[in-house]
Protein backbone atom coordinates (compact mmCIF):
# COMPACT_ATOMS: atom_id res chain seq x y z
CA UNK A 1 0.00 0.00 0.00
CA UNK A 2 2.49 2.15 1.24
CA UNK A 3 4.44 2.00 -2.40
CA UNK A 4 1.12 2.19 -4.23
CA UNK A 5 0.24 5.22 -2.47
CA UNK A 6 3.84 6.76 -3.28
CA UNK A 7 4.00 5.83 -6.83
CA UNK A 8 0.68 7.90 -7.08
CA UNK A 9 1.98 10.99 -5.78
CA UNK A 10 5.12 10.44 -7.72
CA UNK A 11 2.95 10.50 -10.61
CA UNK A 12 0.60 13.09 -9.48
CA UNK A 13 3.76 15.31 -9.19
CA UNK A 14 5.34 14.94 -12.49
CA UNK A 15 1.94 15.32 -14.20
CA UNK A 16 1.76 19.23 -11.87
CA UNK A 17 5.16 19.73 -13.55
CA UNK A 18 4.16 18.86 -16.80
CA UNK A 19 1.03 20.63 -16.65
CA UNK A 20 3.29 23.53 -15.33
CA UNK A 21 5.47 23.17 -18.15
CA UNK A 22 2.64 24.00 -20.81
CA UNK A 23 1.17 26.64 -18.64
CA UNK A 24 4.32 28.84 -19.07
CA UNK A 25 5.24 27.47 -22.44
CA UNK A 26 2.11 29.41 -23.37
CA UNK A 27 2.40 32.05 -21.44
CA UNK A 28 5.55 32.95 -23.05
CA UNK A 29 4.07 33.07 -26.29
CA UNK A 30 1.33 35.28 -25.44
CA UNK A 31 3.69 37.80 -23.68
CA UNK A 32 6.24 37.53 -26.60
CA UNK A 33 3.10 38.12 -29.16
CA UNK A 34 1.97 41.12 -27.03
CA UNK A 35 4.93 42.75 -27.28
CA UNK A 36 5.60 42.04 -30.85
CA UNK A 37 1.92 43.91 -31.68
CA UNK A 38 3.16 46.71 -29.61
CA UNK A 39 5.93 47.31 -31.09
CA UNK A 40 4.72 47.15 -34.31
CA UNK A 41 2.30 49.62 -33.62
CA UNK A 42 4.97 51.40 -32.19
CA UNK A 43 6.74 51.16 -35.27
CA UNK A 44 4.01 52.15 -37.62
CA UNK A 45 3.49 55.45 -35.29
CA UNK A 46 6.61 56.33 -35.68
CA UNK A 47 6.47 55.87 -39.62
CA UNK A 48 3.50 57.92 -39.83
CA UNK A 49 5.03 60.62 -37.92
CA UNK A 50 8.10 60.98 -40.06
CA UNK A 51 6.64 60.94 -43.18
CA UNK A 52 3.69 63.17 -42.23
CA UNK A 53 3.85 65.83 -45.21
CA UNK A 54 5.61 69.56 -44.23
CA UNK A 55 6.89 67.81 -41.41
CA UNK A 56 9.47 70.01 -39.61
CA UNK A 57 12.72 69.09 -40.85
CA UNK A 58 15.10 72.34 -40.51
CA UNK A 59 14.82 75.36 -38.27
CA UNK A 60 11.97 75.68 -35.68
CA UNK A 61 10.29 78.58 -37.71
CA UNK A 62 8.82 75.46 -39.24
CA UNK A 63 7.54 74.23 -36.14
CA UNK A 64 3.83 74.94 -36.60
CA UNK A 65 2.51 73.69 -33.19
CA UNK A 66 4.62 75.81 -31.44
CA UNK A 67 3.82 78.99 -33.23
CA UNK A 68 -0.32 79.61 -33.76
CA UNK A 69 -3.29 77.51 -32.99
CA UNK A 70 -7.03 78.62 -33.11
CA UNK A 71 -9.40 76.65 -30.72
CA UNK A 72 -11.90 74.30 -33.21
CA UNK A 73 -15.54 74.49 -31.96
CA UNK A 74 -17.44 72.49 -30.76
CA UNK A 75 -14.64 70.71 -29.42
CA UNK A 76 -11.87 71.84 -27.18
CA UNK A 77 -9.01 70.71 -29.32
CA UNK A 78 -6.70 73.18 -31.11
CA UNK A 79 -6.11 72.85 -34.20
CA UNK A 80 -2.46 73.80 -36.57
CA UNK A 81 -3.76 76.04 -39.47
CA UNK A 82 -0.30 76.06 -41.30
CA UNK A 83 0.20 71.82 -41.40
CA UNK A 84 -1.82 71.10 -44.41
CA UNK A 85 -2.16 70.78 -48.22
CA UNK A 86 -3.22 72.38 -50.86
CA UNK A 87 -6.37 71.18 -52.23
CA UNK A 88 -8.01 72.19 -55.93
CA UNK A 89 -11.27 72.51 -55.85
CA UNK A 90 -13.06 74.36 -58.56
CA UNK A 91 -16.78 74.02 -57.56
CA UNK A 92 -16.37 75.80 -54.69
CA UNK A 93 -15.63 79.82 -54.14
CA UNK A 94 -12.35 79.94 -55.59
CA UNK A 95 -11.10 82.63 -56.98
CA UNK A 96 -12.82 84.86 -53.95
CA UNK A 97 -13.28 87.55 -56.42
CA UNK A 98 -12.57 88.63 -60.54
CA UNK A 99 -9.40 90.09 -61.58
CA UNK A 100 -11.39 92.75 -64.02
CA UNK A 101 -13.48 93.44 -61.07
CA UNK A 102 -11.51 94.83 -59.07
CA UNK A 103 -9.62 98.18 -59.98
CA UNK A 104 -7.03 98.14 -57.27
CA UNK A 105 -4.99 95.45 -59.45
CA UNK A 106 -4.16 97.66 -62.56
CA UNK A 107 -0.69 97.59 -63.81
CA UNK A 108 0.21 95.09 -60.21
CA UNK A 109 -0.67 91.78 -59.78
CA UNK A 110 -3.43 91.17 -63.01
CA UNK A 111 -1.89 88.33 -64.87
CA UNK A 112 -4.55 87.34 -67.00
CA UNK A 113 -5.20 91.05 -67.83
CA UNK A 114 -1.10 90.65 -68.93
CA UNK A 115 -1.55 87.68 -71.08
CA UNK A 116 -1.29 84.61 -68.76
CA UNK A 117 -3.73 81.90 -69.96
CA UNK A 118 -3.96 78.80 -67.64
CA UNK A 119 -6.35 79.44 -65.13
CA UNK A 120 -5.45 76.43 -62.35
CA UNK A 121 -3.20 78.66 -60.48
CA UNK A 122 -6.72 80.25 -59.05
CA UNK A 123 -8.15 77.15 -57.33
CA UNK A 124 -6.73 76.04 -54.99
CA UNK A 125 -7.77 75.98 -51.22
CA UNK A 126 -5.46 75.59 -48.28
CA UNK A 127 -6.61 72.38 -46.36
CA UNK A 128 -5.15 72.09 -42.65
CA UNK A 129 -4.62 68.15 -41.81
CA UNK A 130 -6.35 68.27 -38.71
CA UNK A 131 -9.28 70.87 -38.89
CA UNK A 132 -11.24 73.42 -41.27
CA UNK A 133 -11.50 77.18 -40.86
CA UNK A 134 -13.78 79.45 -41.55
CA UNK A 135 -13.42 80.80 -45.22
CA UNK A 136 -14.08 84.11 -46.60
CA UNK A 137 -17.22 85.77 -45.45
CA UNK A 138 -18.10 89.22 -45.87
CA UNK A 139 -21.03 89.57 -43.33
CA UNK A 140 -18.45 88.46 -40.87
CA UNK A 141 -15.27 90.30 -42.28
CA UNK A 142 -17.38 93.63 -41.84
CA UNK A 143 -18.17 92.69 -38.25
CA UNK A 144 -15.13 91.58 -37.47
CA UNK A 145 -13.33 95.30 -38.86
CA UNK A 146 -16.20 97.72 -38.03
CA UNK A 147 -15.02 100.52 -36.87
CA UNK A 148 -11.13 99.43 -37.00
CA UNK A 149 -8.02 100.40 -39.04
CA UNK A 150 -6.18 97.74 -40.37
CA UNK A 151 -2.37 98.30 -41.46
CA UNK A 152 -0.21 96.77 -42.98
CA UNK A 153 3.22 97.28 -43.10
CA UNK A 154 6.26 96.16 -44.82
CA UNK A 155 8.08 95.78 -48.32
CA UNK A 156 5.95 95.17 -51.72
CA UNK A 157 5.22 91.87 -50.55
CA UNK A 158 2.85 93.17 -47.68
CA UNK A 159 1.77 95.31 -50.55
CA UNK A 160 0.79 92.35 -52.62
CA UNK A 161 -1.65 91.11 -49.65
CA UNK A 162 -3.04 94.58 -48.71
CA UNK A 163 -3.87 94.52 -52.64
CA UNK A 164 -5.60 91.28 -51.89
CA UNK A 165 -7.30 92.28 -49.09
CA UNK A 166 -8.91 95.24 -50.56
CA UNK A 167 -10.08 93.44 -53.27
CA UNK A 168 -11.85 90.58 -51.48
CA UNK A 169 -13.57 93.46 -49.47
CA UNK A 170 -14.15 95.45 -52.60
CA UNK A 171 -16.06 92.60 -54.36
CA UNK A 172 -18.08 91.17 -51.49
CA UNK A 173 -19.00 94.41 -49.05
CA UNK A 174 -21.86 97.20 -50.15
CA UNK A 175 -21.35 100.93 -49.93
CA UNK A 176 -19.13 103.62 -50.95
CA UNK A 177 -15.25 102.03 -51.18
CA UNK A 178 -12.35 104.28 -52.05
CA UNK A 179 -8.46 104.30 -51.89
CA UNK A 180 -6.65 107.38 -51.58
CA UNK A 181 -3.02 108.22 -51.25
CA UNK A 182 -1.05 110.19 -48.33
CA UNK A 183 2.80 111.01 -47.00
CA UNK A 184 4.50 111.04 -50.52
CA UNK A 185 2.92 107.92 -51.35
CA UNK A 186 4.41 105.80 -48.34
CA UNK A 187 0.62 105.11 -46.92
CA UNK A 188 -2.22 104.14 -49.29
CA UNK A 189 -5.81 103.71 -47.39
CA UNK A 190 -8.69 101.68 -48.51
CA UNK A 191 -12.06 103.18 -46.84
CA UNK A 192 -15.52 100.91 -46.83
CA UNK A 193 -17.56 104.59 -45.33
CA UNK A 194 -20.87 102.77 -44.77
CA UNK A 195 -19.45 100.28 -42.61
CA UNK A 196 -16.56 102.43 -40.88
CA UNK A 197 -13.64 100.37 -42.26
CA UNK A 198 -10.14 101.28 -43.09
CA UNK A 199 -7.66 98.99 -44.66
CA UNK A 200 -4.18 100.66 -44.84
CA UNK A 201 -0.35 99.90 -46.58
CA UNK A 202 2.71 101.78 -45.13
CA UNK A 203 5.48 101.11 -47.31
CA UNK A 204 8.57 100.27 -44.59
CA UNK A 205 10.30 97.27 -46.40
CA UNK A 206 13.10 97.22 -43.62
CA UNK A 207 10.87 98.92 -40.74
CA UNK A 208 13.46 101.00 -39.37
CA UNK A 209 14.87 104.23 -41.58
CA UNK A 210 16.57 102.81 -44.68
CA UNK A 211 17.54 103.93 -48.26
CA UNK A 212 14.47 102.76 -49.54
CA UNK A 213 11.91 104.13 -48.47
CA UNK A 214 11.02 106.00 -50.94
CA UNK A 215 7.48 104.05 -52.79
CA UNK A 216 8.39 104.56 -55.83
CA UNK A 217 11.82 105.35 -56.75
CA UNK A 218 13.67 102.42 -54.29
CA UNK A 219 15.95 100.05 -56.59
CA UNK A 220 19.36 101.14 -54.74
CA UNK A 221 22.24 99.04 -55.37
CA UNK A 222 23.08 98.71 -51.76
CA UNK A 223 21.19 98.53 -48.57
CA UNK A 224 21.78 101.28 -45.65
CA UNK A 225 19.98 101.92 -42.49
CA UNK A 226 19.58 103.78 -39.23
CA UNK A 227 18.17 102.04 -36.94
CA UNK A 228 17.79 104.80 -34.32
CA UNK A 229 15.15 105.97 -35.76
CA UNK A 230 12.61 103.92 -36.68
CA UNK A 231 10.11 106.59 -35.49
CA UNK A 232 9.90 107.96 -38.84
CA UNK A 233 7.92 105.18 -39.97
CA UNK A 234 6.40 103.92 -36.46
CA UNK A 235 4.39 107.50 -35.74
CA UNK A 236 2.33 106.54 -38.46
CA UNK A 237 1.21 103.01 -37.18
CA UNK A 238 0.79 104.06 -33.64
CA UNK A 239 -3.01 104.16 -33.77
CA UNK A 240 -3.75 100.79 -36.03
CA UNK A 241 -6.30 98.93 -34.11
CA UNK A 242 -4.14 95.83 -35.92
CA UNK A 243 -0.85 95.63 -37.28
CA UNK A 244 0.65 93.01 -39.70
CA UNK A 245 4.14 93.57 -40.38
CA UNK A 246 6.14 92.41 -43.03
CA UNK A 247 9.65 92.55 -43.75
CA UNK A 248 12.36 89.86 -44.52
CA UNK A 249 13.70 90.27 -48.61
CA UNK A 250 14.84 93.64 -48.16
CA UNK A 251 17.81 92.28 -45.47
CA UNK A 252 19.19 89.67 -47.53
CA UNK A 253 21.93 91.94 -49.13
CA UNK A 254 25.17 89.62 -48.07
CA UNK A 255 26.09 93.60 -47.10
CA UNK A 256 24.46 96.19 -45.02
CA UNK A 257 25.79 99.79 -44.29
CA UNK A 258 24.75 100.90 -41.06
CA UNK A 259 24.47 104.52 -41.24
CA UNK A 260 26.28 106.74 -38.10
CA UNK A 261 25.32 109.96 -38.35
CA UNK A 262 21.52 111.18 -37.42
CA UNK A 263 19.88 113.89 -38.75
CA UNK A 264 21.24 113.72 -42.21
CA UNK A 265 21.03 112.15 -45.48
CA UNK A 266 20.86 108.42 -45.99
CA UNK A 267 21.90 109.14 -49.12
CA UNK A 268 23.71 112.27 -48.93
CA UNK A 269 27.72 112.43 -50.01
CA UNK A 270 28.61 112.61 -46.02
CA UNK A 271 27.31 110.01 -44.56
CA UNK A 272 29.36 107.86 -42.25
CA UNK A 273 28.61 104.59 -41.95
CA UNK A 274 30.02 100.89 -40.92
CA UNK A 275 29.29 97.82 -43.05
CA UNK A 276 28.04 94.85 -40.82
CA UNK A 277 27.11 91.80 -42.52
CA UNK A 278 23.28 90.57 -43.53
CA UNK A 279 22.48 88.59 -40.84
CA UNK A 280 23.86 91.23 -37.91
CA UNK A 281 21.86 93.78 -39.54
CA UNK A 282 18.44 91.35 -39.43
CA UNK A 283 18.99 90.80 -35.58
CA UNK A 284 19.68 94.41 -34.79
CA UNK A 285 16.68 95.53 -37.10
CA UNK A 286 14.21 92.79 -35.42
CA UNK A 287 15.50 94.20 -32.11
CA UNK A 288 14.69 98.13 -32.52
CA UNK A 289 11.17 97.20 -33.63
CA UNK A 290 10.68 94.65 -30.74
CA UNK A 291 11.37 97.70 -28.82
CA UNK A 292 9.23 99.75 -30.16
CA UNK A 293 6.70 97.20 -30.07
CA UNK A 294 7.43 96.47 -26.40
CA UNK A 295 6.89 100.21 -25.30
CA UNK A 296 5.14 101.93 -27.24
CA UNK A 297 1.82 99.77 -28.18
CA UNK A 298 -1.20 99.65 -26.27
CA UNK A 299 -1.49 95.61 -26.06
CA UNK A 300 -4.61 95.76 -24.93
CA UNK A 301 -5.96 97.84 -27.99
CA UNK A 302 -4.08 96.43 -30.63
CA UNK A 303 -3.51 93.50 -32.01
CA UNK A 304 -0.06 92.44 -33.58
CA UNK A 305 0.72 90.12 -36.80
CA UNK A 306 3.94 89.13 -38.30
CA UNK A 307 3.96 87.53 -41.78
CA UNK A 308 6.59 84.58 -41.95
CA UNK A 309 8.56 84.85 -45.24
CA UNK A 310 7.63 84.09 -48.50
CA UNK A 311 9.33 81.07 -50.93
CA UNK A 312 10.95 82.82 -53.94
CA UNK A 313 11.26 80.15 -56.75
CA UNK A 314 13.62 81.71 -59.19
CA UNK A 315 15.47 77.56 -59.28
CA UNK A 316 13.93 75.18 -60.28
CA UNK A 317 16.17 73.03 -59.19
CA UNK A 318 14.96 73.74 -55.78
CA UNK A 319 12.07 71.20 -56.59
CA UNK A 320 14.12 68.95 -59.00
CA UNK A 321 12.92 71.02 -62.19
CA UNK A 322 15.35 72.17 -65.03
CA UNK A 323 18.87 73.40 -64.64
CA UNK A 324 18.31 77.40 -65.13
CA UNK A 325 14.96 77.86 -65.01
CA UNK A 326 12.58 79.42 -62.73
CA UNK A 327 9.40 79.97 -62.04
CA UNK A 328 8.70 80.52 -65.63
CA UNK A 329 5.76 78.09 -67.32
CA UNK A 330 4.97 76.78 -64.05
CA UNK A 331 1.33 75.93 -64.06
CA UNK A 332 0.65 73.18 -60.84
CA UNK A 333 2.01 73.43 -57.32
CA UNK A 334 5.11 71.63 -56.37
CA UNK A 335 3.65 67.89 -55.51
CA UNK A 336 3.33 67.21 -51.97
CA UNK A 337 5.84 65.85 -50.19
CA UNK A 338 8.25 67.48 -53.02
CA UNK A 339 11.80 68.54 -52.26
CA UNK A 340 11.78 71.95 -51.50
CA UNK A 341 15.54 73.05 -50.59
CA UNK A 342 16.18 75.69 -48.11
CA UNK A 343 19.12 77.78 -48.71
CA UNK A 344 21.37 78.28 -46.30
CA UNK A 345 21.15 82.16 -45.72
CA UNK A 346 17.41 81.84 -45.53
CA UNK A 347 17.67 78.80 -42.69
CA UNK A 348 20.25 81.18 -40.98
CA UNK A 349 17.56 84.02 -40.97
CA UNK A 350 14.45 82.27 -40.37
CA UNK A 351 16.47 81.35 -36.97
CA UNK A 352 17.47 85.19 -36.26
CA UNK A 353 13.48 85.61 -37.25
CA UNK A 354 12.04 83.09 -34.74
CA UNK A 355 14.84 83.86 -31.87
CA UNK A 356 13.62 87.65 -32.25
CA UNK A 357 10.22 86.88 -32.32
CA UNK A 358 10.08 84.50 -29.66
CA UNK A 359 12.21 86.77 -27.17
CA UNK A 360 9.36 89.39 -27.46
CA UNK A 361 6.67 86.70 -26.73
CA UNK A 362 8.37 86.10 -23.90
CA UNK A 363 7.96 89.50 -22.61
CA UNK A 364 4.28 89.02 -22.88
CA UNK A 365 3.72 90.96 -25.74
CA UNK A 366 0.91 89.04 -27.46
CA UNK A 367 2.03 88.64 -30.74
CA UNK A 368 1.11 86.29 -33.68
CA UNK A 369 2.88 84.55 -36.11
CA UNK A 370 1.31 83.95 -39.74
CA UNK A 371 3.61 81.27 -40.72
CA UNK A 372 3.22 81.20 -44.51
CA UNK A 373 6.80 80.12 -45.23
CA UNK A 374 5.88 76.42 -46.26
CA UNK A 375 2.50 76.91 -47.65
CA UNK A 376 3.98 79.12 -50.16
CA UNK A 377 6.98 76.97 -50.44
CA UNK A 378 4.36 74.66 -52.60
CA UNK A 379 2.91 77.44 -54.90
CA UNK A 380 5.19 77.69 -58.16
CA UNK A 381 2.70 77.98 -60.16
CA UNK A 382 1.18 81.45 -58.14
CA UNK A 383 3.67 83.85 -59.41
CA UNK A 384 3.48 87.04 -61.44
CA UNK A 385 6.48 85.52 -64.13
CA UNK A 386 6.29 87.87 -67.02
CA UNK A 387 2.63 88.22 -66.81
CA UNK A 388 3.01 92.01 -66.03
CA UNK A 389 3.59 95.54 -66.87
CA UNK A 390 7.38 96.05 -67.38
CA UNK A 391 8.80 99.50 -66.13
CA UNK A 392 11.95 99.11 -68.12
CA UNK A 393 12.60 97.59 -71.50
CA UNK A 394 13.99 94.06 -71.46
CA UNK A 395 17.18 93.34 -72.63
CA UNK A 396 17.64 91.33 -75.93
CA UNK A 397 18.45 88.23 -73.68
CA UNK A 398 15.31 88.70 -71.81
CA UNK A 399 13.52 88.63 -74.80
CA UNK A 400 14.59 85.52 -75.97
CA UNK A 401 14.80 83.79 -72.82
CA UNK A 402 11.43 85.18 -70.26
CA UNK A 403 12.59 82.90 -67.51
CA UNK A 404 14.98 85.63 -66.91
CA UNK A 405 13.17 88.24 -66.62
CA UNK A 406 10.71 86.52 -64.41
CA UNK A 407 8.93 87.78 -61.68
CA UNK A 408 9.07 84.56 -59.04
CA UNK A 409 8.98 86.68 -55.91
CA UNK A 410 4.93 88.02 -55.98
CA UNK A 411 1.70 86.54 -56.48
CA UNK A 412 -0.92 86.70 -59.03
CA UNK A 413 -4.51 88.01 -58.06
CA UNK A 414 -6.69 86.30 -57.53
CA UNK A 415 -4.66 83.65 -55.56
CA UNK A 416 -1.94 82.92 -53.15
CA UNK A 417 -2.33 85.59 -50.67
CA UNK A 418 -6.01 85.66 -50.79
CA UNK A 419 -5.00 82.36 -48.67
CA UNK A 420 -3.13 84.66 -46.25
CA UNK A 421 -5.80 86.89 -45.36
CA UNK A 422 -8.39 84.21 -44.80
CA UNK A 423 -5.79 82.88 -41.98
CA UNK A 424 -5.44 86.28 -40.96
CA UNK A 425 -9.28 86.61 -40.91
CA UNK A 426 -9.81 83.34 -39.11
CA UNK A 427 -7.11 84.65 -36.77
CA UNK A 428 -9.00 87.79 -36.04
CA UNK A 429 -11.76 85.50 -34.15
């Protein structure tokens, strides 16, 4: 009995063993398969993320998140308006208003009036990844300015999207509209009467004092500032109930004179000065309107903008397109996820731009951001080329070759900026 009763608990303990055996056997698969899903999961999140389209891949200026969100309703989320795509779409309101329609354009930014044919270019929308904005409305756009002054300010780039602006409100607003001019030209004003709106331009393409101020007659050769006094321009925005400022082209001169002397002559035969390279002279120009920003606007009055450069497409071989060509024939956007290469001097001054920026934010100065570097890094096809009036005769060369004579810095309207000033809009709130 007594070896019976041993031999079954002999057996009773191998087959607990056994039994144990299996038990872990599988549970060791089923661990080993959990964390395989995982980390494929893992792995296919971090795919996604990389390849996400305008991903941020150089200086932080590209960093979207960081820079302007707009709270979605009904939800609480926020939502990136500047991580998107463009989108055509020609059943919907695109263009936001006809080039023969409005008479601000004459001479400017009227391609087809100049002989450009292909009409693409005009519809496309600007499609964030995450959200949807609220497009151009006039009922809202006149309750949203009503009684303000809008300004903008800057080089002719700002002047290309004041242009816009005036003629969305032109073709979509009732009531008596006029523009007049004022200061030698340097401020143009767009007035909606009935509805107490005015929509202004200050030509300041470097914002402090500089050699080219002048609005019409400011092709210099060279660049020179003062940056003392950037009250010559400032006194004039002081009482803007909003303020988008513009101004990054004009400092890209590898060279900069830096004028000594105040009081006198930018341009007169005396003038001391010191040449300090392009990128010193960005920093300290950035810095003397921070300043003035700092102390002398009423924050709680007035809102503050800044436009984020604009892609100039004079290579094509920026997006992989022909050796020495440009802009030129371009008729579709560059596709997404296309190489768009950033030069060097621009990465080293979107950095200066953001650092600048950001230091004021810091202050609490409650300033905004319109980051249209890479949507417009996409847009080609949205320039004026030769689709203009020309001021001086081309060349020979130019004649036989129009990608030289090109225009791939501003935009056709209709188009590309109208894009801007919906953000801007939407912005508003």
């Amino acid at each position: 009995m007594v070896r019976k009763n041993s031999a079954i608990t002999i057996l009773g303990m191998h087959t607990m063993m056994h039994c144990c055996l299996i038990l872990f056997f599988l549970g060791g698969l089923a661990t080993i398969s959990y964390f395989r899903s995982y980390n494929q999961e893992a792995n296919v999140k971090l795919f996604l993320t990389a390849t996400t389209p305008y991903a941020n891949t150089s200086t932080k200026v590209f960093d979207h998140s960081k820079q302007m969100k707009i709270i979605v309703t009904p939800t609480t989320r926020t939502c990136d308006l500047f991580s998107g795509k463009w989108v055509y779409d020609n059943k919907s309101q695109y263009p936001l208003y006809k080039e023969d329609l409005c008479p601000y354009l004459k001479d400017s930014y009227d391609c087809q009036t100049h002989g450009r044919k292909d009409t693409k270019y005009l519809q496309w929308r600007w499609q964030p990844h995450d959200c949807d904005f609220p497009r151009f409305d006039s009922n809202a756009v006149v309750e949203k300015l009503k009684g303000k002054r809008l300004l903008f300010v800057g080089d002719s780039i700002s002047r290309n999207q004041y242009t816009s602006m005036i003629c969305m409100l032109h073709s979509s607003i009732q009531g008596d509209k006029k523009v007049s001019g004022d200061l030698n030209g340097s401020l143009r004003t767009f007035r909606a009467t009935d509805h107490n709106i005015s929509i202004d331009f200050y030509w300041a393409p470097m914002l402090v004092e500089s050699n080219g101020d002048s609005p019409t007659n400011h092709h210099p050769n060279d660049r020179m500032v003062r940056m003392e006094t950037i009250e010559k321009h400032s006194r004039h925005w002081i009482n803007a109930d909003i303020l988008v400022f513009n101004s990054y082209h004009w400092w890209r001169k590898p060279i900069v004179k830096l004028a000594q002397s105040i009081g006198s002559r930018l341009d007169g035969p005396d003038q001391v000065y010191e040449e300090i390279d392009y990128l010193s002279a960005y920093k300290m120009g950035l810095k003397a309107w921070s300043k003035w920003v700092f102390t002398q606007v009423d924050h709680s009055k007035t809102k503050i903008f800044f436009m984020g450069p604009t892609t100039i497409h004079s290579r094509a071989k920026d997006w992989r397109g022909r050796n020495h060509a440009s802009c030129y024939g371009e008729t579709e956007p560059v596709k997404e996820g296309g190489l768009i290469r950033v030069k060097r001097k621009d990465s080293k001054m979107l950095s200066i731009f953001e650092s600048s920026l950001s230091k004021l934010k810091a202050k609490g100065v409650n300033l905004h951001i319109i980051n249209v570097t890479q949507l417009t890094q996409y847009r080609k096809d949205g320039h004026i080329t030769v689709y203009k009036k020309y001021w001086r005769p081309l060349t020979e060369l130019q004649r036989k070759r129009p990608e030289l004579a090109s225009d791939c810095s501003h935009w056709c309207l209709p188009g590309v900026p109208d894009i801007w000033n919906e953000l801007l809009l939407a912005l508003l709130g």
